[in-house]
C-alpha atoms as a PDB file:
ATOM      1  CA  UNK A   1     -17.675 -29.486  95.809  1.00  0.00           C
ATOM      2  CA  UNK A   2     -17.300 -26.933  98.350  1.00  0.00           C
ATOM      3  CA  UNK A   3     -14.071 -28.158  99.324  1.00  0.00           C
ATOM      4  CA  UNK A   4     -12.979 -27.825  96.095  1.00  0.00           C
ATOM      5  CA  UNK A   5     -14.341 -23.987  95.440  1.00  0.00           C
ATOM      6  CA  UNK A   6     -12.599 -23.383  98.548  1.00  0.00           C
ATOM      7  CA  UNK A   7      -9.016 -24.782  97.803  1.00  0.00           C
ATOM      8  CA  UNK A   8      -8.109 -22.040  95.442  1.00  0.00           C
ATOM      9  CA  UNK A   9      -8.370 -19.409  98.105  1.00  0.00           C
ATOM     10  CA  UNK A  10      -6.678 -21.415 100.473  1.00  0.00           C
ATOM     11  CA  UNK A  11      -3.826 -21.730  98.130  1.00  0.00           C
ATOM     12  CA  UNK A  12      -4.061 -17.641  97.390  1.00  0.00           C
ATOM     13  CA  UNK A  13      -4.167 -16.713 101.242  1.00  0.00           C
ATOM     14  CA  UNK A  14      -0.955 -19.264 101.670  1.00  0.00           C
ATOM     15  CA  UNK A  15       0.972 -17.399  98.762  1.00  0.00           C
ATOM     16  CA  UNK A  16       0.457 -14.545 100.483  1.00  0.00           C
ATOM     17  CA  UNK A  17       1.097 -15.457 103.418  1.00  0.00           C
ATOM     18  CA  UNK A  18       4.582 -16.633 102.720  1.00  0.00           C
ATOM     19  CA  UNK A  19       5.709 -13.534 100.956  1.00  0.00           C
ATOM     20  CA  UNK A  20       7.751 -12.986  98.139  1.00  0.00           C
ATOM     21  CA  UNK A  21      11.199 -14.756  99.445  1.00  0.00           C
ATOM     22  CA  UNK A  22       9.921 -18.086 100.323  1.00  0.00           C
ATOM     23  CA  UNK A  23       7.667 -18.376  97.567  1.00  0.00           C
ATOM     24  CA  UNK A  24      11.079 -17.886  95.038  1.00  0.00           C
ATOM     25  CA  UNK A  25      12.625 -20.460  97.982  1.00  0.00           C
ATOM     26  CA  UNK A  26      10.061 -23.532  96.622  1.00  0.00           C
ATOM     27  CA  UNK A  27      10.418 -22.920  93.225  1.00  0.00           C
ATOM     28  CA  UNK A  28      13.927 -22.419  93.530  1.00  0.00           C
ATOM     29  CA  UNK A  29      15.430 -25.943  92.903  1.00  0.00           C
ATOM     30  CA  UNK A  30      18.768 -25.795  94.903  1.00  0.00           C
ATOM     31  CA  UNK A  31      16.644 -25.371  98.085  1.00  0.00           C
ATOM     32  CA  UNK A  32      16.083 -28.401  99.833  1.00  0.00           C
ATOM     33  CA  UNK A  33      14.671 -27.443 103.390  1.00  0.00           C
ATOM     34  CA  UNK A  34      12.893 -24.266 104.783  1.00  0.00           C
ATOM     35  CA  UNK A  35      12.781 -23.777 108.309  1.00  0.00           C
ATOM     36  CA  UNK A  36      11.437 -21.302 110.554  1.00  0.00           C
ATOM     37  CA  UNK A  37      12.358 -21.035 114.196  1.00  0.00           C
ATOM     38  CA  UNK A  38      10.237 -19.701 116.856  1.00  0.00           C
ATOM     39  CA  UNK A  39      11.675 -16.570 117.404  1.00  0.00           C
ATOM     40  CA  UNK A  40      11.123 -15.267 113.949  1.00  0.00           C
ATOM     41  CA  UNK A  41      13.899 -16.182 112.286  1.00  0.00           C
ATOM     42  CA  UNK A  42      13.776 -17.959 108.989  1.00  0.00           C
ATOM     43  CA  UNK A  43      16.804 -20.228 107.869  1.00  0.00           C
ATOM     44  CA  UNK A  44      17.119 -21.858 104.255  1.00  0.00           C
ATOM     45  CA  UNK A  45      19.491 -25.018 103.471  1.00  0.00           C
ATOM     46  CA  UNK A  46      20.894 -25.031  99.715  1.00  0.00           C
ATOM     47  CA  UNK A  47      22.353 -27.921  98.341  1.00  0.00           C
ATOM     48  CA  UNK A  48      26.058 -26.717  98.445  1.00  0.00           C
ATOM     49  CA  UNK A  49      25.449 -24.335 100.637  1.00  0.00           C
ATOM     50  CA  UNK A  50      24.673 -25.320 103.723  1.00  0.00           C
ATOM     51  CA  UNK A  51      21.967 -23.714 106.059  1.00  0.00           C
ATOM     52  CA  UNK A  52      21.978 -20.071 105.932  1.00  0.00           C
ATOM     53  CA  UNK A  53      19.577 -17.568 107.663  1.00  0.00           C
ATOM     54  CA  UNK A  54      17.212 -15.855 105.379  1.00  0.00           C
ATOM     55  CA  UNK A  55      15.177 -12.995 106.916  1.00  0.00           C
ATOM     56  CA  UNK A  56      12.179 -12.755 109.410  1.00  0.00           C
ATOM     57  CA  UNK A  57       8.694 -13.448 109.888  1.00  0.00           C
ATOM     58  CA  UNK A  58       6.505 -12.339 112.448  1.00  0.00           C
ATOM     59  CA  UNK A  59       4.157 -14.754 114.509  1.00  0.00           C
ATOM     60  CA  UNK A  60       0.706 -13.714 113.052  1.00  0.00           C
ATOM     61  CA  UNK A  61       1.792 -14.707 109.568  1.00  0.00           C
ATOM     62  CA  UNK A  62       3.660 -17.942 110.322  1.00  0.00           C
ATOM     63  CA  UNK A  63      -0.094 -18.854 112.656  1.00  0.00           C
ATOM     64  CA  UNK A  64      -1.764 -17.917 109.108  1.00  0.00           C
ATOM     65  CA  UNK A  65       0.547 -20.398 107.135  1.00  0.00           C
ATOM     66  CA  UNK A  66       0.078 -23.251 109.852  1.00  0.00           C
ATOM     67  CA  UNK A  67      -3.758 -22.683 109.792  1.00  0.00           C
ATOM     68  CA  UNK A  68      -3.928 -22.622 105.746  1.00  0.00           C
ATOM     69  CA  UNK A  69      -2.379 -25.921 105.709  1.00  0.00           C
ATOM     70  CA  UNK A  70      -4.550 -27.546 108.413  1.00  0.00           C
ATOM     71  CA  UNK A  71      -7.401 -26.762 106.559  1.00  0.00           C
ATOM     72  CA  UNK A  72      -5.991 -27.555 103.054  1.00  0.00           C
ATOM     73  CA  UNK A  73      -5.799 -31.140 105.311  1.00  0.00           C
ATOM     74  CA  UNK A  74      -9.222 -30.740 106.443  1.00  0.00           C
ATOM     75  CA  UNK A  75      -8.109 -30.502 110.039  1.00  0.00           C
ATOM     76  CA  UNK A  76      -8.004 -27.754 112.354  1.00  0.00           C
ATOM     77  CA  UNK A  77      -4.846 -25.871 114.243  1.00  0.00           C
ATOM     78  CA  UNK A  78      -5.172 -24.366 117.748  1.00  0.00           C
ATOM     79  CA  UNK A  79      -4.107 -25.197 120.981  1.00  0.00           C
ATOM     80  CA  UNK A  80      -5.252 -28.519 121.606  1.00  0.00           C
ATOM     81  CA  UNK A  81      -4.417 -29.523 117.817  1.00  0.00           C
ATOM     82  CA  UNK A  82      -1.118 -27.894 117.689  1.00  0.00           C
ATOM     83  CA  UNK A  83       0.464 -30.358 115.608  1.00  0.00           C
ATOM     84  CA  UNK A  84       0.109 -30.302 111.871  1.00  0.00           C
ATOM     85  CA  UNK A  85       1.464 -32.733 109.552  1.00  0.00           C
ATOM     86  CA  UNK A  86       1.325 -33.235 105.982  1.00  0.00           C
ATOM     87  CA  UNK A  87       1.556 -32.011 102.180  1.00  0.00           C
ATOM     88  CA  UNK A  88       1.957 -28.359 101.931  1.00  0.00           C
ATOM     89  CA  UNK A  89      -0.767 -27.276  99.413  1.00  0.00           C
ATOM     90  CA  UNK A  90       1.796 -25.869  97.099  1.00  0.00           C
ATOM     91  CA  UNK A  91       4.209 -27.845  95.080  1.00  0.00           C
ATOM     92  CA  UNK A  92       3.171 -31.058  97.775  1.00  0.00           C
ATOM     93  CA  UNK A  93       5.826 -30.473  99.845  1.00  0.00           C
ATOM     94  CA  UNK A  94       6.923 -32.267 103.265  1.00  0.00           C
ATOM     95  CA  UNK A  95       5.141 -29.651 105.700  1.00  0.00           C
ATOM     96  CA  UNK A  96       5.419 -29.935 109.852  1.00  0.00           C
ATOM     97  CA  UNK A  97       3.863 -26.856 112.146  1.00  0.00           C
ATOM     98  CA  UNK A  98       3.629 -26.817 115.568  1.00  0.00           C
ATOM     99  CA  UNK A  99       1.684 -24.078 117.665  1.00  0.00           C
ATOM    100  CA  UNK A 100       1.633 -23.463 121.122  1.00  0.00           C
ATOM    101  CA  UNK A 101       2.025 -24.695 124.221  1.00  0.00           C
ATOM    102  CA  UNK A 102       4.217 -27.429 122.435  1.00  0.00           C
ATOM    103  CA  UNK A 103       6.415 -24.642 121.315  1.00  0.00           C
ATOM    104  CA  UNK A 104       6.977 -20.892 122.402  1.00  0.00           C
ATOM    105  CA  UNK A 105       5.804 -19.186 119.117  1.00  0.00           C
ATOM    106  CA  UNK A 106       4.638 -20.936 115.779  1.00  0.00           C
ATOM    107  CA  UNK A 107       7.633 -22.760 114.113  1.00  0.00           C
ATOM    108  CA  UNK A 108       7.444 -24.780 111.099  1.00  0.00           C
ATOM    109  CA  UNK A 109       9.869 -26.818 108.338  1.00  0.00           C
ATOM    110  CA  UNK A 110       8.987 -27.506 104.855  1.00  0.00           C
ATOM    111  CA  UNK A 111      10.944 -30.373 103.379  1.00  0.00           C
ATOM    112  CA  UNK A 112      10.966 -29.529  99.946  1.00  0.00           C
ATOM    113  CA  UNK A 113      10.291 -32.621  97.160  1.00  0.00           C
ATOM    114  CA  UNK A 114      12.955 -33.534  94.612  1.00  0.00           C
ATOM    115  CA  UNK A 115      13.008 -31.080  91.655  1.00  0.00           C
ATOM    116  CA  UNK A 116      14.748 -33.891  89.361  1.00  0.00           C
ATOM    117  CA  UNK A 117      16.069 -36.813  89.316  1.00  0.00           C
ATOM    118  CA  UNK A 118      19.774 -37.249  90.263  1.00  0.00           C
ATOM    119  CA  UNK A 119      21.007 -40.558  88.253  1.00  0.00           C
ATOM    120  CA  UNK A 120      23.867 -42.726  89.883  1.00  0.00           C
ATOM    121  CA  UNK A 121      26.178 -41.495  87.143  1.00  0.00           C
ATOM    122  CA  UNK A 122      25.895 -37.586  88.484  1.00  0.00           C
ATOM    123  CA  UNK A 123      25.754 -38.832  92.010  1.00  0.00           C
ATOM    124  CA  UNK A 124      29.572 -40.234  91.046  1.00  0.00           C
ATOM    125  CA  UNK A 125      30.434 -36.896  89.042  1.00  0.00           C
ATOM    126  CA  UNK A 126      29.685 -35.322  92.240  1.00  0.00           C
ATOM    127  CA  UNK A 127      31.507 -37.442  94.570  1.00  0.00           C
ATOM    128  CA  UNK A 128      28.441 -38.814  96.382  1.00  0.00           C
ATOM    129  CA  UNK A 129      29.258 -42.319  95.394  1.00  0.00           C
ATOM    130  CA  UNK A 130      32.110 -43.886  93.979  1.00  0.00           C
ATOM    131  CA  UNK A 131      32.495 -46.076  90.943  1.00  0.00           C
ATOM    132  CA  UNK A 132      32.481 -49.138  92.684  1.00  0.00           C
ATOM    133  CA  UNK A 133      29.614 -48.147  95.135  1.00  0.00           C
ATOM    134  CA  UNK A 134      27.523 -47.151  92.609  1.00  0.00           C
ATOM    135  CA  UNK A 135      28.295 -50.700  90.351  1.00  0.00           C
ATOM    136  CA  UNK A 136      27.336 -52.434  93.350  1.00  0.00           C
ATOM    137  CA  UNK A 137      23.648 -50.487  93.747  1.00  0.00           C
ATOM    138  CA  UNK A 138      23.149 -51.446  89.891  1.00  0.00           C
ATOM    139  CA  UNK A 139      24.067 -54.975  90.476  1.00  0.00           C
ATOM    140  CA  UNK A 140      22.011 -55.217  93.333  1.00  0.00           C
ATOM    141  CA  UNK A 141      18.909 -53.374  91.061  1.00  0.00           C
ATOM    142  CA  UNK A 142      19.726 -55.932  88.246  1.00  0.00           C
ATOM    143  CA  UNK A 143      19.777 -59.059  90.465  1.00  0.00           C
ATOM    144  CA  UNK A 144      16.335 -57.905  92.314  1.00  0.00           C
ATOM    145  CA  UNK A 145      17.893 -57.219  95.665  1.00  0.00           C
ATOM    146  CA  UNK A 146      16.186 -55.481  98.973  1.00  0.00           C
ATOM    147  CA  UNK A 147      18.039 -52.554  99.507  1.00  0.00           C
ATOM    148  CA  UNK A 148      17.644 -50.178 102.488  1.00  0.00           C
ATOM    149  CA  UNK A 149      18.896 -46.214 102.609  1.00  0.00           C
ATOM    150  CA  UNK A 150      19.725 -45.073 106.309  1.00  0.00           C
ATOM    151  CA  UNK A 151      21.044 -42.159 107.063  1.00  0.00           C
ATOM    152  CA  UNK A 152      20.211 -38.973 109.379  1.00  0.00           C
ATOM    153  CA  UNK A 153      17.815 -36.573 109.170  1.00  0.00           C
ATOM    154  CA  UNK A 154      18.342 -33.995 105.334  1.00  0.00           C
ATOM    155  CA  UNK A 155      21.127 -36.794 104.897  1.00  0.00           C
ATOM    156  CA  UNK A 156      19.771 -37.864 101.253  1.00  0.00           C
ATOM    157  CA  UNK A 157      18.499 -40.680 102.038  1.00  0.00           C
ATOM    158  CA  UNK A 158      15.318 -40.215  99.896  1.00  0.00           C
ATOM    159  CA  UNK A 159      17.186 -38.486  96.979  1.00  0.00           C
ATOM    160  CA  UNK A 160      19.500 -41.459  96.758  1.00  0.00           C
ATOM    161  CA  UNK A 161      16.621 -44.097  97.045  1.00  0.00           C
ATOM    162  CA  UNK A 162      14.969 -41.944  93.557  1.00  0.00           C
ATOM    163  CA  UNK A 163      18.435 -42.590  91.912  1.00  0.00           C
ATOM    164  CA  UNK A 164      17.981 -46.632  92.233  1.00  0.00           C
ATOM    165  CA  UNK A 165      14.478 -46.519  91.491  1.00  0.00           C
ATOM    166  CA  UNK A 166      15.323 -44.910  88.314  1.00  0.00           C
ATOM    167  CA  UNK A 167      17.966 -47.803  88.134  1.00  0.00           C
ATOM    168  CA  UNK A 168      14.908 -50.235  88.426  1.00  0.00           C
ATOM    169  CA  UNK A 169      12.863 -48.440  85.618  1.00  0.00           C
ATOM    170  CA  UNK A 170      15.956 -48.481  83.107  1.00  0.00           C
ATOM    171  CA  UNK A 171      16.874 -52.023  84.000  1.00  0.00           C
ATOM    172  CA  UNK A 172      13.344 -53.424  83.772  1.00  0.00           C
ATOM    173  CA  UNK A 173      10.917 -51.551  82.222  1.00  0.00           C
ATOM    174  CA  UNK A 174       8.160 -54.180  82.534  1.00  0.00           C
ATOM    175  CA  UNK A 175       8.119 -54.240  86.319  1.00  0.00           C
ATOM    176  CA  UNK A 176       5.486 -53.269  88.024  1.00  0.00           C
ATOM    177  CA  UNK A 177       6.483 -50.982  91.013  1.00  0.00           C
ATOM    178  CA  UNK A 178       3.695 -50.135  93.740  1.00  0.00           C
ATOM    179  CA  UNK A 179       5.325 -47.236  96.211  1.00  0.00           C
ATOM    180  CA  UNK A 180       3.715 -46.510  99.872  1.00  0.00           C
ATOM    181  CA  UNK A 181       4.354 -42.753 101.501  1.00  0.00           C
ATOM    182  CA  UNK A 182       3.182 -40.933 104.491  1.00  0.00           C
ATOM    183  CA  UNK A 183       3.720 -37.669 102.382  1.00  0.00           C
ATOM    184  CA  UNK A 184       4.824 -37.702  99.007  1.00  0.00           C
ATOM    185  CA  UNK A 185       9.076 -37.832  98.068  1.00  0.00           C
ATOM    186  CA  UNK A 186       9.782 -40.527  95.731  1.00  0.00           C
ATOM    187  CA  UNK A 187      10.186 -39.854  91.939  1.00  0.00           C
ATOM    188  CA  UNK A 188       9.105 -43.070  90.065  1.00  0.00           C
ATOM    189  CA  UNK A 189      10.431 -42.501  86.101  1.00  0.00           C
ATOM    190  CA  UNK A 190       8.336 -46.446  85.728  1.00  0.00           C
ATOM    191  CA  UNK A 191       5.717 -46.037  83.062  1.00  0.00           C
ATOM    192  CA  UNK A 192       4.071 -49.303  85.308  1.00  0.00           C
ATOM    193  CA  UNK A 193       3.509 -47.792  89.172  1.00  0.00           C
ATOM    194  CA  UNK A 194       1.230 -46.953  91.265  1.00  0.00           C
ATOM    195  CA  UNK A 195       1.948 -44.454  94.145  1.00  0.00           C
ATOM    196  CA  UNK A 196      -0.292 -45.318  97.651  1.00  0.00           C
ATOM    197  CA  UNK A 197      -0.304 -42.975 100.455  1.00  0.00           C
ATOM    198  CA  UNK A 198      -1.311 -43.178 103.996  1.00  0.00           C
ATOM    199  CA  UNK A 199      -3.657 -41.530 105.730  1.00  0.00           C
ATOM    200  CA  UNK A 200      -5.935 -40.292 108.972  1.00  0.00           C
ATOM    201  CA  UNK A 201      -7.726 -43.756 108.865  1.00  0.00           C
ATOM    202  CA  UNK A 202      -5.388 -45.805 106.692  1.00  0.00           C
ATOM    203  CA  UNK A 203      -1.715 -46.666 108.049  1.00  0.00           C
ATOM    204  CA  UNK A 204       1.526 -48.056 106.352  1.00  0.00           C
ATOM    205  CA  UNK A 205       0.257 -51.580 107.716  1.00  0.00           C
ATOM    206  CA  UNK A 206      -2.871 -51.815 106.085  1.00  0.00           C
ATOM    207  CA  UNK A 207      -1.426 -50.511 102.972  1.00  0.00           C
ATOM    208  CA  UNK A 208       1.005 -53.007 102.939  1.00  0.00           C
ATOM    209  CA  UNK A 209      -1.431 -55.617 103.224  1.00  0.00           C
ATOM    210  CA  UNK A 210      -3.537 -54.236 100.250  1.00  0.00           C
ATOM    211  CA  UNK A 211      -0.212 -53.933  98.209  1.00  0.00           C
ATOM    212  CA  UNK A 212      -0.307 -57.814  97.405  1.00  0.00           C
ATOM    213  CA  UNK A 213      -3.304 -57.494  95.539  1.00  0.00           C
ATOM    214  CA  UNK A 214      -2.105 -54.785  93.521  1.00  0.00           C
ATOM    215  CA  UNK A 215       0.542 -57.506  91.780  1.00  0.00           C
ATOM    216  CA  UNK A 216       3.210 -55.950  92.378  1.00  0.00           C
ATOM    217  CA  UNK A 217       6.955 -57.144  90.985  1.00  0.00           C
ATOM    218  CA  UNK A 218       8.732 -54.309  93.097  1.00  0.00           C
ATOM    219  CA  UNK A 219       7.725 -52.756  96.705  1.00  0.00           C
ATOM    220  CA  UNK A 220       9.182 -49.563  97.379  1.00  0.00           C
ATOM    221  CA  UNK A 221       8.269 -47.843 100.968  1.00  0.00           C
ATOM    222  CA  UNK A 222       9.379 -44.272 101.093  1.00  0.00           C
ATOM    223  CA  UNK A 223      10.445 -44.675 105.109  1.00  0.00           C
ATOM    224  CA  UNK A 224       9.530 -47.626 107.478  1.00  0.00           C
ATOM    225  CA  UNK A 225       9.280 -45.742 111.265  1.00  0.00           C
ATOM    226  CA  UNK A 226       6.744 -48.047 113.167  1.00  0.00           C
ATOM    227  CA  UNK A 227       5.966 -51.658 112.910  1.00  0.00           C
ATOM    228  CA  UNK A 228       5.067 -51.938 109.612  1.00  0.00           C
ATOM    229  CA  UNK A 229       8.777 -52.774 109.081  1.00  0.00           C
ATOM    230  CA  UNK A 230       7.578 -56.623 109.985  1.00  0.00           C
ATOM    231  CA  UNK A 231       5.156 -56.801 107.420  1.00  0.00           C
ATOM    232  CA  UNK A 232       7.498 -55.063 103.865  1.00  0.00           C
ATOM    233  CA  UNK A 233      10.042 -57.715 105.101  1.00  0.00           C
ATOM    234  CA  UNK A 234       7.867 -60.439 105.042  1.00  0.00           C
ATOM    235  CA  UNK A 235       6.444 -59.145 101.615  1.00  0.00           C
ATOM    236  CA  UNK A 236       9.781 -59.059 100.360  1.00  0.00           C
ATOM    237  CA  UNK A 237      10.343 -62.209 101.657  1.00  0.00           C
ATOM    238  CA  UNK A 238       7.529 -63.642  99.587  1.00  0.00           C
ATOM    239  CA  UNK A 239       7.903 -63.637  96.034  1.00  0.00           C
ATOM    240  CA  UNK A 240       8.404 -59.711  95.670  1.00  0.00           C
ATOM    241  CA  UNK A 241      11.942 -58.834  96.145  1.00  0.00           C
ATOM    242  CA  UNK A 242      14.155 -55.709  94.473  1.00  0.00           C
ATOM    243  CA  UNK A 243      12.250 -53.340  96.493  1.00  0.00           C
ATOM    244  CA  UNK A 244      13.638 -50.441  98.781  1.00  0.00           C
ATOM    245  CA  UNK A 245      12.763 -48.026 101.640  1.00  0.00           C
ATOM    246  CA  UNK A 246      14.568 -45.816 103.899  1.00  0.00           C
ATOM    247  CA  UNK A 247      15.254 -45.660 107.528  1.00  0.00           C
ATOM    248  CA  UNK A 248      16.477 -43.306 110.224  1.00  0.00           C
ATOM    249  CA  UNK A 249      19.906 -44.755 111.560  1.00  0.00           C
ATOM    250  CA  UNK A 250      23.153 -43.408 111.415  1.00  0.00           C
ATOM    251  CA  UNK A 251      25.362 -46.022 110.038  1.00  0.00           C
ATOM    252  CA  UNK A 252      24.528 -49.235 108.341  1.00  0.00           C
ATOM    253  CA  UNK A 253      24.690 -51.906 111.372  1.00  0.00           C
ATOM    254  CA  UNK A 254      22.675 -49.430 113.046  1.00  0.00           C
ATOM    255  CA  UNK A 255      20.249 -49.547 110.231  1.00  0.00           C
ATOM    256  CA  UNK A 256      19.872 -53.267 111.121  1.00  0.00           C
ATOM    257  CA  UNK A 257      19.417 -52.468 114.330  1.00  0.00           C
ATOM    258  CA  UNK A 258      16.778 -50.152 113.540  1.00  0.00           C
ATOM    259  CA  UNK A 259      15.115 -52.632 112.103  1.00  0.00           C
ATOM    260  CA  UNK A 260      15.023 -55.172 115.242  1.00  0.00           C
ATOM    261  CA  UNK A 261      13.226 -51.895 117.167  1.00  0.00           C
ATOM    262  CA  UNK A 262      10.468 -51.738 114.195  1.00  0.00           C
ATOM    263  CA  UNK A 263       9.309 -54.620 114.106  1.00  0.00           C
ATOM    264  CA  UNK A 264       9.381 -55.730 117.792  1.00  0.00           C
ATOM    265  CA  UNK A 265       6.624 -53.122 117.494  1.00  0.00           C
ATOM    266  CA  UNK A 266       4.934 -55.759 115.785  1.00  0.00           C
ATOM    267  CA  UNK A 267       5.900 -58.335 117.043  1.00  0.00           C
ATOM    268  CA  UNK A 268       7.470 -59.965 120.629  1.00  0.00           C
ATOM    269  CA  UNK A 269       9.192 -62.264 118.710  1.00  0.00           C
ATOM    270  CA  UNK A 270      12.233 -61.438 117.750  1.00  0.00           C
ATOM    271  CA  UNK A 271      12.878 -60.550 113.860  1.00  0.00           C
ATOM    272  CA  UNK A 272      16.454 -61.592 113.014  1.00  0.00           C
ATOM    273  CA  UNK A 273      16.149 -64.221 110.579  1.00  0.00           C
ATOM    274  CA  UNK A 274      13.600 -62.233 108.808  1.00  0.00           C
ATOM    275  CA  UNK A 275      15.364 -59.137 108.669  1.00  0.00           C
ATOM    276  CA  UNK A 276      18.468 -61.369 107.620  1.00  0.00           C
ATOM    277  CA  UNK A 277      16.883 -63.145 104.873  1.00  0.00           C
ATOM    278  CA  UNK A 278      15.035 -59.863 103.834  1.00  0.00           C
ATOM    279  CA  UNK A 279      17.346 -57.149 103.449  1.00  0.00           C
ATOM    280  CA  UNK A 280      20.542 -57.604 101.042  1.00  0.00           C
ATOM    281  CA  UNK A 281      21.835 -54.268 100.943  1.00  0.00           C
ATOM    282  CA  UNK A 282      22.356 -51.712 103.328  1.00  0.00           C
ATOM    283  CA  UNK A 283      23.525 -48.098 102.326  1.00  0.00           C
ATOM    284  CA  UNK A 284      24.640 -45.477 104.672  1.00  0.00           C
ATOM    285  CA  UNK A 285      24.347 -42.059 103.228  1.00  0.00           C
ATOM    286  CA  UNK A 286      25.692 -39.291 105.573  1.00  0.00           C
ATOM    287  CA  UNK A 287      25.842 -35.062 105.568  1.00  0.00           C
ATOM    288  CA  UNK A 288      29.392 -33.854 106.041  1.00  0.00           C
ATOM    289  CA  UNK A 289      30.740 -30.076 105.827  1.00  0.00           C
ATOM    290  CA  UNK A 290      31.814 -31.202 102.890  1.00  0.00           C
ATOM    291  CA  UNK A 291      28.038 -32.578 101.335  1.00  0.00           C
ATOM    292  CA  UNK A 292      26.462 -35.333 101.017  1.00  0.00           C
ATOM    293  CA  UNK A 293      28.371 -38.859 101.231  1.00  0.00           C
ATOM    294  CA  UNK A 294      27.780 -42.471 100.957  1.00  0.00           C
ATOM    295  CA  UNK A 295      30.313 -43.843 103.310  1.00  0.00           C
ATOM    296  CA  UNK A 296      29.547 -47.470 103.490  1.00  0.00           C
ATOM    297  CA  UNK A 297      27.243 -50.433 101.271  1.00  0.00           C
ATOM    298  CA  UNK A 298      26.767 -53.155 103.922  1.00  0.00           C
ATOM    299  CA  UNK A 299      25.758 -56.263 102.292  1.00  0.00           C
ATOM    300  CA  UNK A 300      23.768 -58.842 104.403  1.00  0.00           C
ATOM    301  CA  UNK A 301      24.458 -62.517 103.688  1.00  0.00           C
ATOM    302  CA  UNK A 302      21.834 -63.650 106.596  1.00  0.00           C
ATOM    303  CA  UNK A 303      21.842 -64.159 110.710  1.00  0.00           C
ATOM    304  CA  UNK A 304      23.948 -66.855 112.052  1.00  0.00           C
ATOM    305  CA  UNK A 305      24.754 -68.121 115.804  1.00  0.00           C
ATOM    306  CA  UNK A 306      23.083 -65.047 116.869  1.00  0.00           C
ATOM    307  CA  UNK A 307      24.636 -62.387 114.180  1.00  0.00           C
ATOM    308  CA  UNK A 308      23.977 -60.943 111.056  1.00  0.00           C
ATOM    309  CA  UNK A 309      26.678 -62.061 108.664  1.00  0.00           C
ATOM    310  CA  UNK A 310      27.591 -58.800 106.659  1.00  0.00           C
ATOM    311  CA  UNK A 311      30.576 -58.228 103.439  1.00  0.00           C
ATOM    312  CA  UNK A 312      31.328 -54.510 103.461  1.00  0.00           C
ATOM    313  CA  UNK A 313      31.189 -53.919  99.577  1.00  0.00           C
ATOM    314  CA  UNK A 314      35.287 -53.297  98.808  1.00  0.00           C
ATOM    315  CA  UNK A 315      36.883 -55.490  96.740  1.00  0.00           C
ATOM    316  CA  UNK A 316      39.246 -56.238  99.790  1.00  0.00           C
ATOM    317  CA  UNK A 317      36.715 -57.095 102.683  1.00  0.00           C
ATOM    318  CA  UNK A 318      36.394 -59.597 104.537  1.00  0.00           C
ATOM    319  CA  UNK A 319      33.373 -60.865 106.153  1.00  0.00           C
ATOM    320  CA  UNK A 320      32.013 -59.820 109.527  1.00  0.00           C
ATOM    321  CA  UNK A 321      29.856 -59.730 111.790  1.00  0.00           C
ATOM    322  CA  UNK A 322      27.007 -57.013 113.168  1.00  0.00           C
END
């Protein structure tokens, strides 16, 4: 109860705290990332715009923001908890802080959530994704295959995976779709979901595991980063497949890659067949001076003689190897 009384002022000394610019920056919806640098100096990506610097803010305030969020978290931020991770009060947006030592002066990004859904069609107006690219992610929603998004850091990768899951709610309406998050990105238009998130004392794994008995028809991870990789593929692998997630990797053999590292996290034996059986589309989105790009779909036909047999998805490829 207290908690409660307490959040509203929390929220209040935040507001103020971030001042009259940044406050218009969240509720602006062509901002996409907020970042402020430890020597004062606020920058501010736009989509089509780029990263641009925005004005300054001095160290007291930015200690005041970190230390509003910790306890909106019900943690604690000083020097030996300089680290704080999570939603930021306001609008539940991606929020990271550091304090010193780790850093010379408080610094902190705010990842800002998806104002609306971008469907595949606008993603091809835009130039994103071409025709057949984006035919091949709606075949692949339709015929219930695992799809993963890699890409780089503010690449898309999360934007693009709300696009198909909106594919998955047009195409099948009935499916139930059960989505696990550290912090809170995807956009679910599914009138049958439910949204999981981890926390302090509950990781990806265990959520995973309490997924199956949520009957689930889809399993959609917002980004596998540890070894709870092993145990989505396996789920996929067992009578719940069309699901997605996301991973850090820079191109789409890479991705696969990736993968391997997870789940020997896991694991010491090695994954390949199951990450071969389990994934059965890979899609590289990338950021270029130009924007955003998808520049390959890797499809994944299985691992054989020691290597994943891929298709790149043109209608002139030919099959190879990864």
């Amino acid at each position: 109860m207290a908690q409660a009384r307490s959040h509203p002022r929390l929220v209040r000394k935040l507001e103020e705290a971030l001042g009259p610019l940044l406050r218009a920056a969240l509720e602006d919806p062509s901002v996409v990332e907020i970042m402020l640098n430890p020597d004062g100096r606020i920058f501010v990506e736009r989509l089509g715009e780029g990263i641009r610097e925005a004005e300054t803010m001095l160290a007291g305030t930015a200690e005041i923001i970190i230390g509003s969020v910790a306890h909106a978290l019900q943690s604690e931020a000083d020097d030996t908890r300089p680290i704080v991770s999570g939603e930021l009060p306001i609008g539940g947006h991606r929020f990271e802080g550091l304090l010193p030592p780790v850093v010379g002066a408080p610094t902190f990004t705010i990842r800002k959530r998806a104002s609306q859904l971008i469907a595949l069609d606008a993603y091809v107006a835009s130039g994103v994704l071409s025709e057949g690219q984006a035919d091949a992610l709606r075949m692949a929603v339709a015929s219930r295959r695992n799809i993963v998004v890699s890409g780089g850091t503010g690449s898309g990768k999360t934007t693009l995976a709300n696009a198909v899951i909106a594919e998955m709610a047009r195409v099948a309406p009935d499916h139930r779709l059960v989505i696990l998050e550290d912090t809170a990105e995807i956009r679910c238009a599914a009138e049958n979901a439910v949204a999981l998130h981890t926390s302090d004392t509950v990781d990806m794994a265990r959520l995973l595991k309490s997924t199956m008995r949520l009957r689930p028809d889809r399993i959609i991870v917002g980004e596998v980063r540890d070894g709870a990789a092993l145990t989505l593929l396996k789920a996929w692998n067992t009578g719940h497949p069309g699901g997605i997630t996301t991973v850090h990797a820079n191109t789409a053999a890479s991705a696969l890659r990736r993968l391997e590292q997870l789940t020997a996290e896991a694991s010491r034996q090695p994954m390949h067949e199951v990450i071969g059986e389990a994934v059965d589309l890979v899609v590289s989105i990338e950021r270029t001076p130009a924007g955003r790009r998808v520049r390959e779909i890797l499809q994944v036909e299985g691992f054989v003689d020691g290597r994943y047999q891929t298709c790149p998805h043109t209608t002139e490829a030919r099959r190879h190897v990864a």
